[in-house]
PDB file of N, CA and C in Angstrom:
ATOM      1  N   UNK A   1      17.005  -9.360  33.329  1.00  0.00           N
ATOM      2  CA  UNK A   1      16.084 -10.329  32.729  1.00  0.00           C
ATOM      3  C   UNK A   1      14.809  -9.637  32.255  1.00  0.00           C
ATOM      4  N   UNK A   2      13.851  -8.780  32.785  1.00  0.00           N
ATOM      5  CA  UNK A   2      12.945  -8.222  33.204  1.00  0.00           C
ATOM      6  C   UNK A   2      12.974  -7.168  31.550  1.00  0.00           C
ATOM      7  N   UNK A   3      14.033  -6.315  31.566  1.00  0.00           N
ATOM      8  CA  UNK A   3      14.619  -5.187  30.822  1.00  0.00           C
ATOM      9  C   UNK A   3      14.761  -5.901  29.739  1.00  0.00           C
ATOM     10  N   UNK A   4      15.328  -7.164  29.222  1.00  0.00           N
ATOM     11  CA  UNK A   4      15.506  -7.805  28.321  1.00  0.00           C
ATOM     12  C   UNK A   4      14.420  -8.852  27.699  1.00  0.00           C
ATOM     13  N   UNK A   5      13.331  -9.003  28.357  1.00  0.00           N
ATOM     14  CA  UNK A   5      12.452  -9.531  28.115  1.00  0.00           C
ATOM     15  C   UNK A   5      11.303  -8.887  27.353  1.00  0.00           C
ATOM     16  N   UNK A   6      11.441  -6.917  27.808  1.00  0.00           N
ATOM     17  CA  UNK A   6      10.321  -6.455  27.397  1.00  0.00           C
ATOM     18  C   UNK A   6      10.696  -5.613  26.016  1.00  0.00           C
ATOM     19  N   UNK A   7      12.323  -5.899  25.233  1.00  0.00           N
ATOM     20  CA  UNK A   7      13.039  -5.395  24.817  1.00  0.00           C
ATOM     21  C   UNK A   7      12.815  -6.589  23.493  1.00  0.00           C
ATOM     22  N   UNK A   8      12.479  -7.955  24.176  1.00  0.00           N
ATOM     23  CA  UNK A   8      12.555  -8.911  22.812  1.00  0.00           C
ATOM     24  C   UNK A   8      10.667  -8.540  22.641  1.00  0.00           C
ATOM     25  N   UNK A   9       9.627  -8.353  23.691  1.00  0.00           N
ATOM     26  CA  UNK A   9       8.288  -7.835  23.494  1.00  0.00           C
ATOM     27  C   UNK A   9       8.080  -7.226  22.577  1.00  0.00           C
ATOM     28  N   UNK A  10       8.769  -6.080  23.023  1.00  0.00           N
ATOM     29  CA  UNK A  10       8.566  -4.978  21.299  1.00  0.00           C
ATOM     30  C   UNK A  10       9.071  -5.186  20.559  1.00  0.00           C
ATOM     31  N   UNK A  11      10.549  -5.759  20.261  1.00  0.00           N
ATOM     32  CA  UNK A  11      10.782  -6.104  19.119  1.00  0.00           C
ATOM     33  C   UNK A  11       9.633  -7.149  18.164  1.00  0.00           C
ATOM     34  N   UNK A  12       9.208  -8.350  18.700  1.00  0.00           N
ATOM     35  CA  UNK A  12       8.054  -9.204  18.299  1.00  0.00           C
ATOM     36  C   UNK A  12       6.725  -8.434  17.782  1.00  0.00           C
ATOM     37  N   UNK A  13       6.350  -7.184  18.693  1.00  0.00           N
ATOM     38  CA  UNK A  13       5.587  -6.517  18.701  1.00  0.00           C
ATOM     39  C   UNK A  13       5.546  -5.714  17.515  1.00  0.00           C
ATOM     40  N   UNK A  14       6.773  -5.089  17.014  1.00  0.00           N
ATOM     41  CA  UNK A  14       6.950  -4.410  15.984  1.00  0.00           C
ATOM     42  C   UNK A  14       6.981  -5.295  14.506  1.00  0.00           C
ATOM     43  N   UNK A  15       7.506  -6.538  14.670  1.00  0.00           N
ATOM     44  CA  UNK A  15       7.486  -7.683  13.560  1.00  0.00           C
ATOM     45  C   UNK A  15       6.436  -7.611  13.002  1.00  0.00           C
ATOM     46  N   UNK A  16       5.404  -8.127  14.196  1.00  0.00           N
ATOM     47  CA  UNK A  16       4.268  -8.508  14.149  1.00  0.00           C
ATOM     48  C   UNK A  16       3.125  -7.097  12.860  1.00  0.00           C
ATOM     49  N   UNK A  17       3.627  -6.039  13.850  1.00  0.00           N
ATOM     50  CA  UNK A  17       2.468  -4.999  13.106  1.00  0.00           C
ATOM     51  C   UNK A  17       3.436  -4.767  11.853  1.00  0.00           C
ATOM     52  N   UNK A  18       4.125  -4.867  11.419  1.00  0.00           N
ATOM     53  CA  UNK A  18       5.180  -4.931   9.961  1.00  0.00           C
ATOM     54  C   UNK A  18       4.518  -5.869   9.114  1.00  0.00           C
ATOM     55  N   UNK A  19       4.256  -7.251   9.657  1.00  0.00           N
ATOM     56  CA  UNK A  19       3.741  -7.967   9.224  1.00  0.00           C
ATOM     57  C   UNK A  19       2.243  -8.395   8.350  1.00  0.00           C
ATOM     58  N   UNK A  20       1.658  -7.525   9.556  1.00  0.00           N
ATOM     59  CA  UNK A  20       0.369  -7.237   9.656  1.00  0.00           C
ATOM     60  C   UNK A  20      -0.182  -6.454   8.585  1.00  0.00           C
ATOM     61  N   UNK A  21       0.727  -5.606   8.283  1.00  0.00           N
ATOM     62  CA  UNK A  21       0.412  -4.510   7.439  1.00  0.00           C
ATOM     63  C   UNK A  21       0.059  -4.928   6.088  1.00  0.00           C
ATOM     64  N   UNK A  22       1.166  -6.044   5.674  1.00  0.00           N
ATOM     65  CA  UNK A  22       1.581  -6.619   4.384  1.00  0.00           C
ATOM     66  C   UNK A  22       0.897  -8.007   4.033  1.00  0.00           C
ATOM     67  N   UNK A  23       0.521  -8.548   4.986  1.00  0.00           N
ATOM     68  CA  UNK A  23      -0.375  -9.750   5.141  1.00  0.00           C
ATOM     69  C   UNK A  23      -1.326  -9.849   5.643  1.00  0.00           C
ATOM     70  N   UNK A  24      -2.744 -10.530   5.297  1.00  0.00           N
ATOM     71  CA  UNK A  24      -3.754 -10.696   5.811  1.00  0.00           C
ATOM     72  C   UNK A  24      -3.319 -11.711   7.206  1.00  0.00           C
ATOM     73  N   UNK A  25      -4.095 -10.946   8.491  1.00  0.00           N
ATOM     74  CA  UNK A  25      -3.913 -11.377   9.517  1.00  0.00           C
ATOM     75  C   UNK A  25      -4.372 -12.994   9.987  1.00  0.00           C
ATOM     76  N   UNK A  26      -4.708 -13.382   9.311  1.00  0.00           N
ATOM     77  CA  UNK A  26      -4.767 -14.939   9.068  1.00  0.00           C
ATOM     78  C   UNK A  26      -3.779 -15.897   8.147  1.00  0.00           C
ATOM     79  N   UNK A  27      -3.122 -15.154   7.728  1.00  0.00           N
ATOM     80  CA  UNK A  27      -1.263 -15.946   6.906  1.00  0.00           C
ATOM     81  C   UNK A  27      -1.207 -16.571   8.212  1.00  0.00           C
ATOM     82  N   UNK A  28      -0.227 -17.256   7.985  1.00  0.00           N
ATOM     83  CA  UNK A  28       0.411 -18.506   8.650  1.00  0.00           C
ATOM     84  C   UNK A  28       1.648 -17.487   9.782  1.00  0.00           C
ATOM     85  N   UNK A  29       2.811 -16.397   8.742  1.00  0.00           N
ATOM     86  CA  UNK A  29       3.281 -15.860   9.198  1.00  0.00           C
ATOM     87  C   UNK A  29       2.999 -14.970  10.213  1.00  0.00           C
ATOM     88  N   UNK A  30       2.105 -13.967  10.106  1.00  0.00           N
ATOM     89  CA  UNK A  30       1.392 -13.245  11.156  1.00  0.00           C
ATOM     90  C   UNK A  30       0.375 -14.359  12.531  1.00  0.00           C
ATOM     91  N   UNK A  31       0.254 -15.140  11.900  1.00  0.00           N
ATOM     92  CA  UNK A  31      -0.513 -16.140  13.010  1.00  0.00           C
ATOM     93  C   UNK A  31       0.385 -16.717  13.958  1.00  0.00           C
ATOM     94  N   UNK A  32       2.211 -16.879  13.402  1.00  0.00           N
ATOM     95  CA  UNK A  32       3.094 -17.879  14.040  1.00  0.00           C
ATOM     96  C   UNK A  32       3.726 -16.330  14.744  1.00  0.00           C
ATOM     97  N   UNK A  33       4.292 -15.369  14.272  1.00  0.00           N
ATOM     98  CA  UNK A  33       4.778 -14.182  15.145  1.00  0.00           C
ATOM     99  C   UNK A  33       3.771 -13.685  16.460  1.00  0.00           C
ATOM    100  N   UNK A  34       2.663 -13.980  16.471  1.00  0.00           N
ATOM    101  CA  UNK A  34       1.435 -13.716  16.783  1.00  0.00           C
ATOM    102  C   UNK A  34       1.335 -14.494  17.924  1.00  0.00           C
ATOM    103  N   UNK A  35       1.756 -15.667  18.411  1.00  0.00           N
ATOM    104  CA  UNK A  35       2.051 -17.206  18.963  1.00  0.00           C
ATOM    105  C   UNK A  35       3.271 -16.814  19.662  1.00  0.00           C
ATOM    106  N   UNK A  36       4.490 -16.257  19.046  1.00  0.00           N
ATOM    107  CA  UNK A  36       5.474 -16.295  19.992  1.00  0.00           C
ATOM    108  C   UNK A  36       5.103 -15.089  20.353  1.00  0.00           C
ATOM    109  N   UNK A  37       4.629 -13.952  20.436  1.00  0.00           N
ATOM    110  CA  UNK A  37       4.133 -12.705  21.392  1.00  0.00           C
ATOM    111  C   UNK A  37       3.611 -13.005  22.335  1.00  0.00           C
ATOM    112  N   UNK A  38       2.667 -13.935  22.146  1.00  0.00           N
ATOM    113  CA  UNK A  38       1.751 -14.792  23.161  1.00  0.00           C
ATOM    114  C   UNK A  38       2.866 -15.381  24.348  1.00  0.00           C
ATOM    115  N   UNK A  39       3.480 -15.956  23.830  1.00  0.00           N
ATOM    116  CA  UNK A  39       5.000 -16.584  24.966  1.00  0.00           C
ATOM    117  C   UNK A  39       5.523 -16.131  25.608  1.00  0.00           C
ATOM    118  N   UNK A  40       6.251 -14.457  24.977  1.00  0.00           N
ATOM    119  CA  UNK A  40       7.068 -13.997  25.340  1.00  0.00           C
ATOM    120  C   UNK A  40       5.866 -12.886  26.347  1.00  0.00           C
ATOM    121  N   UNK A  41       4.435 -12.947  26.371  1.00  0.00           N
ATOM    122  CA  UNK A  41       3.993 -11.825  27.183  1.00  0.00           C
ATOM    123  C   UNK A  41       3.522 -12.663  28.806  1.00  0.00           C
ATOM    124  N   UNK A  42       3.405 -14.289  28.143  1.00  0.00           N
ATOM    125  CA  UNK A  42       2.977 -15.428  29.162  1.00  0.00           C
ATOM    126  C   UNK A  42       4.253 -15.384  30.210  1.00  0.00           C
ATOM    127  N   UNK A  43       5.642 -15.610  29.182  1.00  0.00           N
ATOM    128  CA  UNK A  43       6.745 -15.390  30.285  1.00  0.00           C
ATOM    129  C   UNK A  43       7.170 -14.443  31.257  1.00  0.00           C
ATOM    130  N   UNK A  44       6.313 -12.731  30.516  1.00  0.00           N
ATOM    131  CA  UNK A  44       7.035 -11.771  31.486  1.00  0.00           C
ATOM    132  C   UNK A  44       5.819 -11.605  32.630  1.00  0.00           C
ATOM    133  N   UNK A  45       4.596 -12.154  32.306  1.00  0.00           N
ATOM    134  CA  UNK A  45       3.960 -12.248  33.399  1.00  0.00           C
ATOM    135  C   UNK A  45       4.250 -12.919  34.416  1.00  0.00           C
ATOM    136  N   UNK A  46       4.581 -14.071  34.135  1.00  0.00           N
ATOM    137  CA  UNK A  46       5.112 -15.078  35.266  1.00  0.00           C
ATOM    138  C   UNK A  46       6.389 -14.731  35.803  1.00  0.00           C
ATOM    139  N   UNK A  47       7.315 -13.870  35.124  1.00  0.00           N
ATOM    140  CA  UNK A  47       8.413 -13.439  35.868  1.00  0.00           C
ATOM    141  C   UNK A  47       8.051 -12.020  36.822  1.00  0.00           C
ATOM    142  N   UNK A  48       6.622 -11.286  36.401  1.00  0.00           N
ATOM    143  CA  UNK A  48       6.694 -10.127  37.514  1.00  0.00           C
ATOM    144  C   UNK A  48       5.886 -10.571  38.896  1.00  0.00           C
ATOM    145  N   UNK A  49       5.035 -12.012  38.203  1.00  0.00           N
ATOM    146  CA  UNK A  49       4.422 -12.711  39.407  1.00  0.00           C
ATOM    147  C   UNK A  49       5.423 -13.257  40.455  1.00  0.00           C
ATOM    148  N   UNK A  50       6.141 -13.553  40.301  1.00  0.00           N
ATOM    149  CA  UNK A  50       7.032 -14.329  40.993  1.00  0.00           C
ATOM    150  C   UNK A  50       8.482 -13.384  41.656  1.00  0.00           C
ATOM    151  N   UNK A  51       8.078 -12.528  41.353  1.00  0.00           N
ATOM    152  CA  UNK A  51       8.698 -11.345  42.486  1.00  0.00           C
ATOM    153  C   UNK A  51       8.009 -10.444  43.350  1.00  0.00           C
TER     154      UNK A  51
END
């Protein structure tokens, strides 16, 4: 879970600065990839808390 969680991180992570590059960081797109990073870093916290 753990391994696969920090595996979809960087992938998002890498979107994100792809994104970033090509769009002003206030687009809609970079703001919404930007949002689920936020999720996916909220979730792996709460999964290393909880072990």
């Amino acid at each position: 879970m753990c391994q696969q969680l920090l595996q979809e991180i960087e992938y998002t992570r890498k979107q994100m600065e792809t994104l970033a590059t090509s769009l002003p960081f206030s687009s809609e797109q970079v703001i919404e990839i930007s949002k689920q990073l936020d999720k996916l870093l909220n979730k792996y916290e709460m999964v290393i808390k909880s072990k």
